[in-house]
C-alpha atoms as a PDB file:
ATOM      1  CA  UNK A   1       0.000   0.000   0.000  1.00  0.00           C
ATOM      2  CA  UNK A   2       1.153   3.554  -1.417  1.00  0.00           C
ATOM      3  CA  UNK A   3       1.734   5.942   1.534  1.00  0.00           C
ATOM      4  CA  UNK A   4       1.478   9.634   0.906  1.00  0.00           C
ATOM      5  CA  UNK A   5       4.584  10.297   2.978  1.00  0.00           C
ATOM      6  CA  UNK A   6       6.468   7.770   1.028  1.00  0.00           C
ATOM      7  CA  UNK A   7       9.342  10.133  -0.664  1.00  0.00           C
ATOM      8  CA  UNK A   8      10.271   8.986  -4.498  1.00  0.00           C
ATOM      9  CA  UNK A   9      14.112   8.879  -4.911  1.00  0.00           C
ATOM     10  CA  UNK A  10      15.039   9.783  -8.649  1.00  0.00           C
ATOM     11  CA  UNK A  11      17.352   7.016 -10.402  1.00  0.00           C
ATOM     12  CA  UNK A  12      19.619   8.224 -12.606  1.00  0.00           C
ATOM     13  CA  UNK A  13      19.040   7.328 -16.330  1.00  0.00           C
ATOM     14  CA  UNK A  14      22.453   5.554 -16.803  1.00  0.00           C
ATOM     15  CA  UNK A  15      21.528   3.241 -13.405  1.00  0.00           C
ATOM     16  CA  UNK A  16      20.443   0.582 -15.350  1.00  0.00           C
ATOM     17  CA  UNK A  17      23.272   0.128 -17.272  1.00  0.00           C
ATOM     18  CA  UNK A  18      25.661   0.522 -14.537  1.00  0.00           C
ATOM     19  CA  UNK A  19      24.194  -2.069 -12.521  1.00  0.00           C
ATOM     20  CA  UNK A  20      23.792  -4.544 -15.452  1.00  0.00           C
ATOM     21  CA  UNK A  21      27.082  -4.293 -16.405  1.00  0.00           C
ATOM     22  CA  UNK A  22      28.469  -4.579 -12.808  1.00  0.00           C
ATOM     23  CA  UNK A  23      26.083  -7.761 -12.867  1.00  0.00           C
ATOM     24  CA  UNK A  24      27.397  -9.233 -16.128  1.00  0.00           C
ATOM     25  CA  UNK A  25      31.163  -9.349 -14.803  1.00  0.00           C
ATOM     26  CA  UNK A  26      29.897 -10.831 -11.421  1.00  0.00           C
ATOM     27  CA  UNK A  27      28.620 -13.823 -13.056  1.00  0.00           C
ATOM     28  CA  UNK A  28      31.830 -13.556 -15.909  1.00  0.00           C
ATOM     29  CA  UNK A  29      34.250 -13.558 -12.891  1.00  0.00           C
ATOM     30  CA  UNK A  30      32.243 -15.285 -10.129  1.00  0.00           C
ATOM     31  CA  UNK A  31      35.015 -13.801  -7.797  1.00  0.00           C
ATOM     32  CA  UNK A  32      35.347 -14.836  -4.539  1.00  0.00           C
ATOM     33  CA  UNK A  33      35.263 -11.597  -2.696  1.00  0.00           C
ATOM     34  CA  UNK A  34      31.929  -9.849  -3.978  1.00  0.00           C
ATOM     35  CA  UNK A  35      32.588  -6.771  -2.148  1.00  0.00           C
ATOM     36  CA  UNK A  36      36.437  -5.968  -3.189  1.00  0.00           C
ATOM     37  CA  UNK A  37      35.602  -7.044  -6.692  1.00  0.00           C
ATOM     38  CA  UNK A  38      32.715  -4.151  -6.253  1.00  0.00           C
ATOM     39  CA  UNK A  39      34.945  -1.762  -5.123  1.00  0.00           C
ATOM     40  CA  UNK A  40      37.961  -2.447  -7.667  1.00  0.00           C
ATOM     41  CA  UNK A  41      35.118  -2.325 -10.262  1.00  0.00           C
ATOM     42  CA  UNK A  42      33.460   1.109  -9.474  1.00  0.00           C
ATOM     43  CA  UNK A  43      37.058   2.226  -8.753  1.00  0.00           C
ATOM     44  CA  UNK A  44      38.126   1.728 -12.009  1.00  0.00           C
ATOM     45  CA  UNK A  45      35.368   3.201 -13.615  1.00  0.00           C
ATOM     46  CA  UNK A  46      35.302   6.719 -11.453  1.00  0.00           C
ATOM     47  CA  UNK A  47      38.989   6.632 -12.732  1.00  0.00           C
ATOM     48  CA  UNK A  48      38.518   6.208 -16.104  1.00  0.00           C
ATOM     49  CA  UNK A  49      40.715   2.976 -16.025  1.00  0.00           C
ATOM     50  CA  UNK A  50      39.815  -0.334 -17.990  1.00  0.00           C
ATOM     51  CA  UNK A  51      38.976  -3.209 -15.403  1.00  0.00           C
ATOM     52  CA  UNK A  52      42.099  -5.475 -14.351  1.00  0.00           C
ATOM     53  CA  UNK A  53      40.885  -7.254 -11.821  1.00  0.00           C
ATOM     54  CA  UNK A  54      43.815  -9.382  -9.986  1.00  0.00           C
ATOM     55  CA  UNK A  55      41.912 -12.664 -10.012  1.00  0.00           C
ATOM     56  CA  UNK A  56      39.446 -11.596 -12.772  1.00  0.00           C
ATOM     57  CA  UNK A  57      38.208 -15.145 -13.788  1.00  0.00           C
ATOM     58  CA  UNK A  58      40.417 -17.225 -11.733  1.00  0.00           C
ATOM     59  CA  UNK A  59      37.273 -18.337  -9.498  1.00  0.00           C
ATOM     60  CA  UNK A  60      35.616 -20.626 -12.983  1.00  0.00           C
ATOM     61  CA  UNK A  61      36.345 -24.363 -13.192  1.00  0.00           C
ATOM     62  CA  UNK A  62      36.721 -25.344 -17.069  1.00  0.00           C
ATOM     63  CA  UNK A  63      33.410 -26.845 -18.412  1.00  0.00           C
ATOM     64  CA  UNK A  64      33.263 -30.737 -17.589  1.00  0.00           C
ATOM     65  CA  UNK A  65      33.848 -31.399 -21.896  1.00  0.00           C
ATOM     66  CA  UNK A  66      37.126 -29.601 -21.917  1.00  0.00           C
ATOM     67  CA  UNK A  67      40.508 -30.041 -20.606  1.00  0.00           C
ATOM     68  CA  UNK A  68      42.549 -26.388 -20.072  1.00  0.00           C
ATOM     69  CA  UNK A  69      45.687 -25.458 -22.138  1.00  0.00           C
ATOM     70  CA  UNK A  70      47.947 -22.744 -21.583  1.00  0.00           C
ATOM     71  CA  UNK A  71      45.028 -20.684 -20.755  1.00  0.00           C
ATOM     72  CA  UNK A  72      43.115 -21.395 -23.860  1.00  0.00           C
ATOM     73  CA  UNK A  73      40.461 -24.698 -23.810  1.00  0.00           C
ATOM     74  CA  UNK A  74      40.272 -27.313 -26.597  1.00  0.00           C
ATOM     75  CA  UNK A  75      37.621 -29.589 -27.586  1.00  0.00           C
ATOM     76  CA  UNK A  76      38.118 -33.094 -26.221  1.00  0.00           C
ATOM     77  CA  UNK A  77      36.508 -36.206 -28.163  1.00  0.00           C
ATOM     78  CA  UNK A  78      33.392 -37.621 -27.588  1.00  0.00           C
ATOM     79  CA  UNK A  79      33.266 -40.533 -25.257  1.00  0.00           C
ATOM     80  CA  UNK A  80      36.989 -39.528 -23.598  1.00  0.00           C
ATOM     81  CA  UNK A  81      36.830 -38.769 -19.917  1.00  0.00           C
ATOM     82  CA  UNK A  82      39.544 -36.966 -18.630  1.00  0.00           C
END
């Protein structure tokens, strides 16, 4: 239920953006550490800087159908378990 004394709080019009791409590197990364990942994030952008996070990506197993190599994945054959 609506109250009259209920005070409306203007969003910004570039909010949504922000937030959904703060939530698309979350679930790229999956970091650890939520909150410093947040902070390094907005950091970065107030700065200007590109985003470098230290363990950017280091928190994702490989897929279960791929075996990692040198940083890069290749396909493994059907029916081979690792």
């Amino acid at each position: 239920m609506a109250s009259k004394y209920l005070q409306k709080y203007p969003v910004p019009p570039t909010f949504p953006e922000v937030l959904h791409d703060f939530a698309r590197e979350v679930l790229r990364d999956q970091p650890k550490n939520i909150y410093d990942f947040g902070y390094e994030y907005f950091k970065a952008i107030e700065e200007g800087k590109e985003f470098d996070y230290k363990n950017k990506g280091k928190a994702i197993p490989p897929p279960k159908d791929r075996e990692p190599s040198q940083g890069n994945y290749k396909e493994m054959g059907e029916g081979v378990k690792p």
